[in-house]
N, C-alpha and C. Protein backbone atom coordinates (compact mmCIF):
# COMPACT_ATOMS: atom_id res chain seq x y z
N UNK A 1 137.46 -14.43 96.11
CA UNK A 1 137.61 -14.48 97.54
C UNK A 1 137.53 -13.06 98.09
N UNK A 2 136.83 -13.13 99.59
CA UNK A 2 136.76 -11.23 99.85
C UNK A 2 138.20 -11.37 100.43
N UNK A 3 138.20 -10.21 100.94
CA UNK A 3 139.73 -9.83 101.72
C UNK A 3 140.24 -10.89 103.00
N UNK A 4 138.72 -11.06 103.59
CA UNK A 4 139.29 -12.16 104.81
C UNK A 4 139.20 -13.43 104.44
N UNK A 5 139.41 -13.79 102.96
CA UNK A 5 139.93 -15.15 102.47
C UNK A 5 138.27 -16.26 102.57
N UNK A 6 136.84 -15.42 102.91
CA UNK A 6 136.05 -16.17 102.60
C UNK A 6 135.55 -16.51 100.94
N UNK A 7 135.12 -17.62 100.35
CA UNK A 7 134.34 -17.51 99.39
C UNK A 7 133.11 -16.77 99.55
N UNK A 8 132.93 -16.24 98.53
CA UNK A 8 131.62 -15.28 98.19
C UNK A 8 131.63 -14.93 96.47
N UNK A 9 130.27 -15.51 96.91
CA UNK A 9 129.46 -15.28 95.24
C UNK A 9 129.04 -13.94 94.68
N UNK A 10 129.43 -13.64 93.48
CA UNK A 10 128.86 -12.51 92.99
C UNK A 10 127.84 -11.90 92.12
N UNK A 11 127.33 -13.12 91.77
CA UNK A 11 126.06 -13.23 90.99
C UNK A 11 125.45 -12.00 90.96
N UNK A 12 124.96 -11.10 90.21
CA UNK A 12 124.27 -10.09 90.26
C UNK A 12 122.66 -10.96 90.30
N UNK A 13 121.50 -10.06 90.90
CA UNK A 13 120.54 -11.57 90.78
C UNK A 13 119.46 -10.82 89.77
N UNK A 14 119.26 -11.88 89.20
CA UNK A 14 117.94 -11.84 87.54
C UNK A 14 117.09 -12.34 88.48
N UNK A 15 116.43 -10.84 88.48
CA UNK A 15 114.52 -11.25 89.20
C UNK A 15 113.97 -11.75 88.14
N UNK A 16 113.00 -12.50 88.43
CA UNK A 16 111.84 -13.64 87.94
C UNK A 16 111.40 -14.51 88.50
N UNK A 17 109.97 -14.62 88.37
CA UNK A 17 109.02 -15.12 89.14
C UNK A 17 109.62 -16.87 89.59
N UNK A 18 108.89 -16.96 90.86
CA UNK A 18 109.51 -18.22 91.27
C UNK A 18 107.48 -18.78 91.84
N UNK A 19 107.56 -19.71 91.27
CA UNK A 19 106.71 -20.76 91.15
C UNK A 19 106.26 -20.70 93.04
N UNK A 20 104.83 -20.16 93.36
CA UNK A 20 103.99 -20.43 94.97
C UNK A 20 104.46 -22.56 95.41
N UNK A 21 104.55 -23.07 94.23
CA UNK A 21 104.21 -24.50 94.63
C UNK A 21 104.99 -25.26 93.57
N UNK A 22 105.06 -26.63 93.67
CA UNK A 22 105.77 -27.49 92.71
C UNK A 22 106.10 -28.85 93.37
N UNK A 23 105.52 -30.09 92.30
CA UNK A 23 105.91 -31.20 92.56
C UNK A 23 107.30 -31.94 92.43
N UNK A 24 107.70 -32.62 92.87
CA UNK A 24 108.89 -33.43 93.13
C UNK A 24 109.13 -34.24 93.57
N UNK A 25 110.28 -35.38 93.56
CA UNK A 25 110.07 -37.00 94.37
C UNK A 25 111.25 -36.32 95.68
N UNK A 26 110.06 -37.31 96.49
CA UNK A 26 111.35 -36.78 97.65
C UNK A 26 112.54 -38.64 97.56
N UNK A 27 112.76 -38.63 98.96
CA UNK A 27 113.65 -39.61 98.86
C UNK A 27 113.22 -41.05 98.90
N UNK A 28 111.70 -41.03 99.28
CA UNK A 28 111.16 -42.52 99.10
C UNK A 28 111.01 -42.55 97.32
N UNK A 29 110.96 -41.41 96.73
CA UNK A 29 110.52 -41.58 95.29
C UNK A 29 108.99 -41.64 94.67
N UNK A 30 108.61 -40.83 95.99
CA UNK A 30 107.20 -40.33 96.37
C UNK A 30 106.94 -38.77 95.50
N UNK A 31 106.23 -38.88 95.08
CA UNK A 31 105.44 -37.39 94.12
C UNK A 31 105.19 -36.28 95.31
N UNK A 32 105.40 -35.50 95.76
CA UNK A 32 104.98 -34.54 96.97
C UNK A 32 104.44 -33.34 96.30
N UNK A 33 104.24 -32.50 96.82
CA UNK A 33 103.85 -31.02 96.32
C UNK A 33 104.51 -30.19 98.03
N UNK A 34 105.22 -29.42 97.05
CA UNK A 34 105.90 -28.80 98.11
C UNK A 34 105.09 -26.78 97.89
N UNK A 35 104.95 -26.37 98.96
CA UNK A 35 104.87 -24.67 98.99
C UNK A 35 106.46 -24.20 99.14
N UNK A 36 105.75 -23.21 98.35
CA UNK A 36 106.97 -22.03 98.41
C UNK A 36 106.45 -20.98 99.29
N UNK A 37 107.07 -20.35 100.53
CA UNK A 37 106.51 -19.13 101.03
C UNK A 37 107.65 -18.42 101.09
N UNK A 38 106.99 -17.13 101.32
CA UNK A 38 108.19 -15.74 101.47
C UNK A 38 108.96 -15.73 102.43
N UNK A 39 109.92 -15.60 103.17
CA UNK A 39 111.13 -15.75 101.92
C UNK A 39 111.38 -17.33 102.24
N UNK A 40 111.85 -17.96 101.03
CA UNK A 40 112.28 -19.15 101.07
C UNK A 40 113.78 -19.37 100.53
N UNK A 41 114.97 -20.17 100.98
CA UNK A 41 115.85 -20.05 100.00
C UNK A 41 116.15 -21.36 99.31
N UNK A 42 116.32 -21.20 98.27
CA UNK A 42 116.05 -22.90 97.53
C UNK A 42 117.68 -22.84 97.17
N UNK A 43 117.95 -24.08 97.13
CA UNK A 43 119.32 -24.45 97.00
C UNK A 43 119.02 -25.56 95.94
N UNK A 44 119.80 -25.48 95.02
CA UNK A 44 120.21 -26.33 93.88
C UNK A 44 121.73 -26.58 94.11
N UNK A 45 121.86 -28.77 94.38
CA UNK A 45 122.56 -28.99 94.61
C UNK A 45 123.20 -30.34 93.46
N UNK A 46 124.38 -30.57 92.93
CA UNK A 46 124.95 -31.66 92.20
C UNK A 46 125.83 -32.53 92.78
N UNK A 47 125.73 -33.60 92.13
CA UNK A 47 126.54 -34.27 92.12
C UNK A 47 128.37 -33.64 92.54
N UNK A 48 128.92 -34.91 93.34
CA UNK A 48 130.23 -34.83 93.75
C UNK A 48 130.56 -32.85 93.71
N UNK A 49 129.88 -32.60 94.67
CA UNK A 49 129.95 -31.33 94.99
C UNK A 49 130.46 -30.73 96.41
N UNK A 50 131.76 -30.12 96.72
CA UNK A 50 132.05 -29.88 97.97
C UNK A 50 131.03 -28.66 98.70
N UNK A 51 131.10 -28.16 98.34
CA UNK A 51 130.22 -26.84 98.40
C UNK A 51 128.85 -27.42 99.03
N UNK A 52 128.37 -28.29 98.08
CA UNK A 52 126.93 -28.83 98.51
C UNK A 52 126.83 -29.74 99.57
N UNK A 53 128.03 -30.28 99.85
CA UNK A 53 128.25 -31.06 101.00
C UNK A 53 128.07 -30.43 102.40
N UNK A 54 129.11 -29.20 102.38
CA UNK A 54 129.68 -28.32 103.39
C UNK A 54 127.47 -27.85 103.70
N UNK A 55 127.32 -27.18 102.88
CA UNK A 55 125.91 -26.82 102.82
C UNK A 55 125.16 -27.63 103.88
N UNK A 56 124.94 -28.70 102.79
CA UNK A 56 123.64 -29.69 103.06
C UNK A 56 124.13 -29.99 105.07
N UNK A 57 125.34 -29.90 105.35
CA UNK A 57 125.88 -31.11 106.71
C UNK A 57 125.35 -29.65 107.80
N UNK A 58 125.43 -28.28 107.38
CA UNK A 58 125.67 -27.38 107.93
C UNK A 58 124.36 -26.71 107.73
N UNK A 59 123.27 -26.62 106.80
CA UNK A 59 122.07 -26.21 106.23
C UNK A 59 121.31 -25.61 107.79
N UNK A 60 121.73 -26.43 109.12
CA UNK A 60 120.77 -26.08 110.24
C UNK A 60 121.20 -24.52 110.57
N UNK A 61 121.64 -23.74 110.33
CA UNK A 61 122.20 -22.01 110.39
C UNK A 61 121.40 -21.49 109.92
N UNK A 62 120.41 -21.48 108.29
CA UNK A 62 119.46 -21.03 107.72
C UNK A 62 118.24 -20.95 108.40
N UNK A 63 118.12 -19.55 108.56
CA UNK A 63 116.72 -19.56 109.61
C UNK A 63 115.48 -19.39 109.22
N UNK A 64 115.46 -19.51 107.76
CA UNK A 64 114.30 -19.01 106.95
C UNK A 64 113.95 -20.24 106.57
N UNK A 65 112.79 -20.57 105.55
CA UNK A 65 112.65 -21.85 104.79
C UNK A 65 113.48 -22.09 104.09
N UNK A 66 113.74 -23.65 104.12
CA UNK A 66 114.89 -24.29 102.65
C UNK A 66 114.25 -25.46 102.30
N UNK A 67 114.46 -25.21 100.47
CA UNK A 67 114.43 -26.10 99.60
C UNK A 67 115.80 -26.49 98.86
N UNK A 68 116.15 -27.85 99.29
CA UNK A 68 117.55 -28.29 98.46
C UNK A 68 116.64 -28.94 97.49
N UNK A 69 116.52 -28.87 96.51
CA UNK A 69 116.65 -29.32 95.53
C UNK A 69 117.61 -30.01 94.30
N UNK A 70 117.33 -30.44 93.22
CA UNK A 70 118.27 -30.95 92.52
C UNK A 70 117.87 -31.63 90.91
N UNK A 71 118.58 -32.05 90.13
CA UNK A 71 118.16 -32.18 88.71
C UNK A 71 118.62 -33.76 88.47
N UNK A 72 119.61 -34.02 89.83
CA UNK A 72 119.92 -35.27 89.32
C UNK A 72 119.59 -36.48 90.53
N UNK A 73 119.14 -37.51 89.91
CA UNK A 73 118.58 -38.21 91.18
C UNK A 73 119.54 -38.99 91.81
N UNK A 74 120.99 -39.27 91.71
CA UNK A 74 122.43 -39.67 92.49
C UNK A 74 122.33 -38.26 93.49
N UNK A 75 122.21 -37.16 92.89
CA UNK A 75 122.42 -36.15 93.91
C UNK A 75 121.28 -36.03 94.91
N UNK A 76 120.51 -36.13 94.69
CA UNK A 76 119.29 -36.56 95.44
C UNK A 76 119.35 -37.57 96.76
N UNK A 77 119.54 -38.70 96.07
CA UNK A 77 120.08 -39.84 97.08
C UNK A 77 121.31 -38.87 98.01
N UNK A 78 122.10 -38.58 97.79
CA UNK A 78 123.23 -38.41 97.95
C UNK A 78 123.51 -37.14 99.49
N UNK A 79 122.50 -36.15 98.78
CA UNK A 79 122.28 -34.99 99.34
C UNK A 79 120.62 -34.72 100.65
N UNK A 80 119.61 -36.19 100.05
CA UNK A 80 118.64 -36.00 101.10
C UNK A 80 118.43 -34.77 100.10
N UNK A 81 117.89 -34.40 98.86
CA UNK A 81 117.32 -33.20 98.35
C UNK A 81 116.02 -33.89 97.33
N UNK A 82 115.20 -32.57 97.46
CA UNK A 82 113.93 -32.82 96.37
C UNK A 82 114.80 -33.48 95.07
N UNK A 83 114.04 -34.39 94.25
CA UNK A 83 114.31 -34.21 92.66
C UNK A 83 113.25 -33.52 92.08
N UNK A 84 113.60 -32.17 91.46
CA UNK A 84 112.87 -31.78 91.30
C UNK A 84 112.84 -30.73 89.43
N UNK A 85 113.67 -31.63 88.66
CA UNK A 85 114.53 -30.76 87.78
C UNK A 85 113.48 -29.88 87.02
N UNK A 86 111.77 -30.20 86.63
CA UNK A 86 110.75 -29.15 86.27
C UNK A 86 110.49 -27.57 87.21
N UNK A 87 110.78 -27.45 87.91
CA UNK A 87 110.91 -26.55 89.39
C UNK A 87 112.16 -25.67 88.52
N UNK A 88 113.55 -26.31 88.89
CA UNK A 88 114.29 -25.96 88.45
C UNK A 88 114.66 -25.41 86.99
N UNK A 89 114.02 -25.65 86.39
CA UNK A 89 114.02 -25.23 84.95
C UNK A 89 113.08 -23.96 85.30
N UNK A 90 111.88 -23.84 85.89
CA UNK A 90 111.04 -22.97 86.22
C UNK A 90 111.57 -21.81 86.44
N UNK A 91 112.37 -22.08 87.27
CA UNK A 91 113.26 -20.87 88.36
C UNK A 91 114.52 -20.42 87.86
N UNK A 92 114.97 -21.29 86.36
CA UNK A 92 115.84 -20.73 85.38
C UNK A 92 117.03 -20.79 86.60
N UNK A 93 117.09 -21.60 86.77
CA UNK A 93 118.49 -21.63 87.85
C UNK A 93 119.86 -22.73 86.40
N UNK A 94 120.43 -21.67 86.09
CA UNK A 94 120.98 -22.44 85.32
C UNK A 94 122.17 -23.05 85.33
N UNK A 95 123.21 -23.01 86.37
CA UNK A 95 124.43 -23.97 86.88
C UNK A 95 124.29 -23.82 88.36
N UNK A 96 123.95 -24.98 88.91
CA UNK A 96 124.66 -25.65 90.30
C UNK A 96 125.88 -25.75 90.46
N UNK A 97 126.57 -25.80 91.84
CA UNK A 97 125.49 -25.64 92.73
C UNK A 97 125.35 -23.85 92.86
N UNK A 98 123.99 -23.50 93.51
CA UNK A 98 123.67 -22.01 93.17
C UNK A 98 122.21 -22.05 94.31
N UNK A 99 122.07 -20.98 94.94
CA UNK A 99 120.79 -20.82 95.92
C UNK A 99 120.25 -19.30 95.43
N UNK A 100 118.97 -19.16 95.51
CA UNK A 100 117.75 -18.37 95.18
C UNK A 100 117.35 -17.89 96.60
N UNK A 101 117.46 -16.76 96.64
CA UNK A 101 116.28 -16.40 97.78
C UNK A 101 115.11 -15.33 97.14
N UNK A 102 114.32 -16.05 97.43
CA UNK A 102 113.02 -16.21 97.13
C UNK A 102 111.85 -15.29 97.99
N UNK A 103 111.33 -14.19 97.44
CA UNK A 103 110.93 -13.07 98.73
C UNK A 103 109.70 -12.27 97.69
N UNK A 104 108.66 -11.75 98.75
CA UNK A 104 107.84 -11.27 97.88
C UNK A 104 106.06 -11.43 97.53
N UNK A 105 105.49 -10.97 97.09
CA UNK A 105 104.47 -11.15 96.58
C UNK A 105 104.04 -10.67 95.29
N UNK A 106 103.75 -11.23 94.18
CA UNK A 106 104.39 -12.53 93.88
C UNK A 106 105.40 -13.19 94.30
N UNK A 107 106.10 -14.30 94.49
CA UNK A 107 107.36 -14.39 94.59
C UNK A 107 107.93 -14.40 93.52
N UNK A 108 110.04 -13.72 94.04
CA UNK A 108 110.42 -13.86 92.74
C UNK A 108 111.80 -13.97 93.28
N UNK A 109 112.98 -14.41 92.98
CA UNK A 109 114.28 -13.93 92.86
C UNK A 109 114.76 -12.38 93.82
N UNK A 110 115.06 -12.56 94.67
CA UNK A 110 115.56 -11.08 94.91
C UNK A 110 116.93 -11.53 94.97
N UNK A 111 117.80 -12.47 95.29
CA UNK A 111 119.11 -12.60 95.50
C UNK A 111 119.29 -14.18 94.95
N UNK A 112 120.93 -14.13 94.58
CA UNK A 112 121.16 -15.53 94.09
C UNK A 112 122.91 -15.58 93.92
N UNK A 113 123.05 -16.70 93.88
CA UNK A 113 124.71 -17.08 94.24
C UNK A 113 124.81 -18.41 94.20
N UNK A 114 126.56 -18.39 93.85
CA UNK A 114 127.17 -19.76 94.26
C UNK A 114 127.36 -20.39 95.60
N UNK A 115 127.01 -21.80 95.64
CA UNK A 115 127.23 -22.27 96.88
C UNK A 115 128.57 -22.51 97.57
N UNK A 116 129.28 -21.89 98.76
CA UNK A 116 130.26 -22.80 98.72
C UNK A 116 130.13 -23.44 100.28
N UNK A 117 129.14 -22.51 101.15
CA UNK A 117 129.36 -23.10 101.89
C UNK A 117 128.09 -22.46 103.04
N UNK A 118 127.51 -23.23 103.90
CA UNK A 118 126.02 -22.57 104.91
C UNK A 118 126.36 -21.02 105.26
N UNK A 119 127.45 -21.25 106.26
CA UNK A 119 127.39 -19.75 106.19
C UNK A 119 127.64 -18.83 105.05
N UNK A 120 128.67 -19.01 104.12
CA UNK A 120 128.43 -18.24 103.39
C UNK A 120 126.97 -17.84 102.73
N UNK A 121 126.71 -19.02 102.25
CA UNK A 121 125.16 -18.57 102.16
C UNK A 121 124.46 -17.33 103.09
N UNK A 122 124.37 -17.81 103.94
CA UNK A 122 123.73 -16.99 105.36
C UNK A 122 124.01 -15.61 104.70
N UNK A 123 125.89 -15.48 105.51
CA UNK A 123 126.17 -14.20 105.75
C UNK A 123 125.74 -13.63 104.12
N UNK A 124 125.29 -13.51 102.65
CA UNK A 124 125.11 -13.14 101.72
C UNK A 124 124.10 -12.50 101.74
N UNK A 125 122.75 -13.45 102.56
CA UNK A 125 121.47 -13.13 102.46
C UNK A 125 121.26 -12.75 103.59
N UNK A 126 121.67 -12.96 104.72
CA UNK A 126 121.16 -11.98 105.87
C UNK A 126 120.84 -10.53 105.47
N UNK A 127 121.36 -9.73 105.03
CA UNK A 127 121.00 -8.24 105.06
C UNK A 127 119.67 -7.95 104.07
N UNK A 128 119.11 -9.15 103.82
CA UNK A 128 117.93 -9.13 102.94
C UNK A 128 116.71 -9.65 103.83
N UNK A 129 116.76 -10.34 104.99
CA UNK A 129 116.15 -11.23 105.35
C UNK A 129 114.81 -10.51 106.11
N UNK A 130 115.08 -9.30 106.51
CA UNK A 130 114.03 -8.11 106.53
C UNK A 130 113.13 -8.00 105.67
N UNK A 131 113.24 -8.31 104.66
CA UNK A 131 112.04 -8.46 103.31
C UNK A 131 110.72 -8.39 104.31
């Protein structure tokens, strides 16, 4: 917790390349192909997750592109997110819930963290969003 009692993630972030494009079922259970553009922030979200809740209800604050994504298809249903767990393996995102911002040419990782909540998100990555 910082001093004024918000959650905040400390993830130091592991650059590596993040995939221009990638297929996934959305919520009809439809195959899509989604783009990735600069900056994008992808959110990986689970099951019975408060964090991902607070997120997903609150997600309209993010002023950049978002991808919620996810590995499990209850969370999917659940959350209105891609299933997309080949993506995710891609992007080496390895415990949810957790968001990527995604910046660059190539793209790659410049920042990454635990979810707990939209703004937090935000206020993390705002001072990057200049990319």
């Amino acid at each position: 917790m910082s001093s004024a009692g918000t959650p905040r993630s400390f993830d130091p972030p592991r650059r590596r390349p993040v995939p221009d494009s990638f297929d996934a079922l959305d919520g009809t259970g439809q195959v899509v192909r989604i783009e990735v553009e600069s900056p994008s922030l992808i959110v990986v979200v689970k099951d019975n997750c408060q964090g991902c809740g607070d997120f997903v209800s609150n997600q309209g604050v993010i002023p950049i592109s978002l991808l919620v994504v996810t590995e499990s298809q209850s969370a999917s249903k659940a959350y209105d997110a891609l299933y997309a767990p080949d993506f995710i393996g891609q992007i080496d995102a390895r415990f949810a819930p957790v968001y990527l911002l995604a910046a660059g040419s190539p793209l790659e990782v410049v920042a990454e963290g635990t979810v707990f909540s939209a703004d937090q998100v935000l206020a993390e990555i705002a001072p990057l969003l200049s990319l």
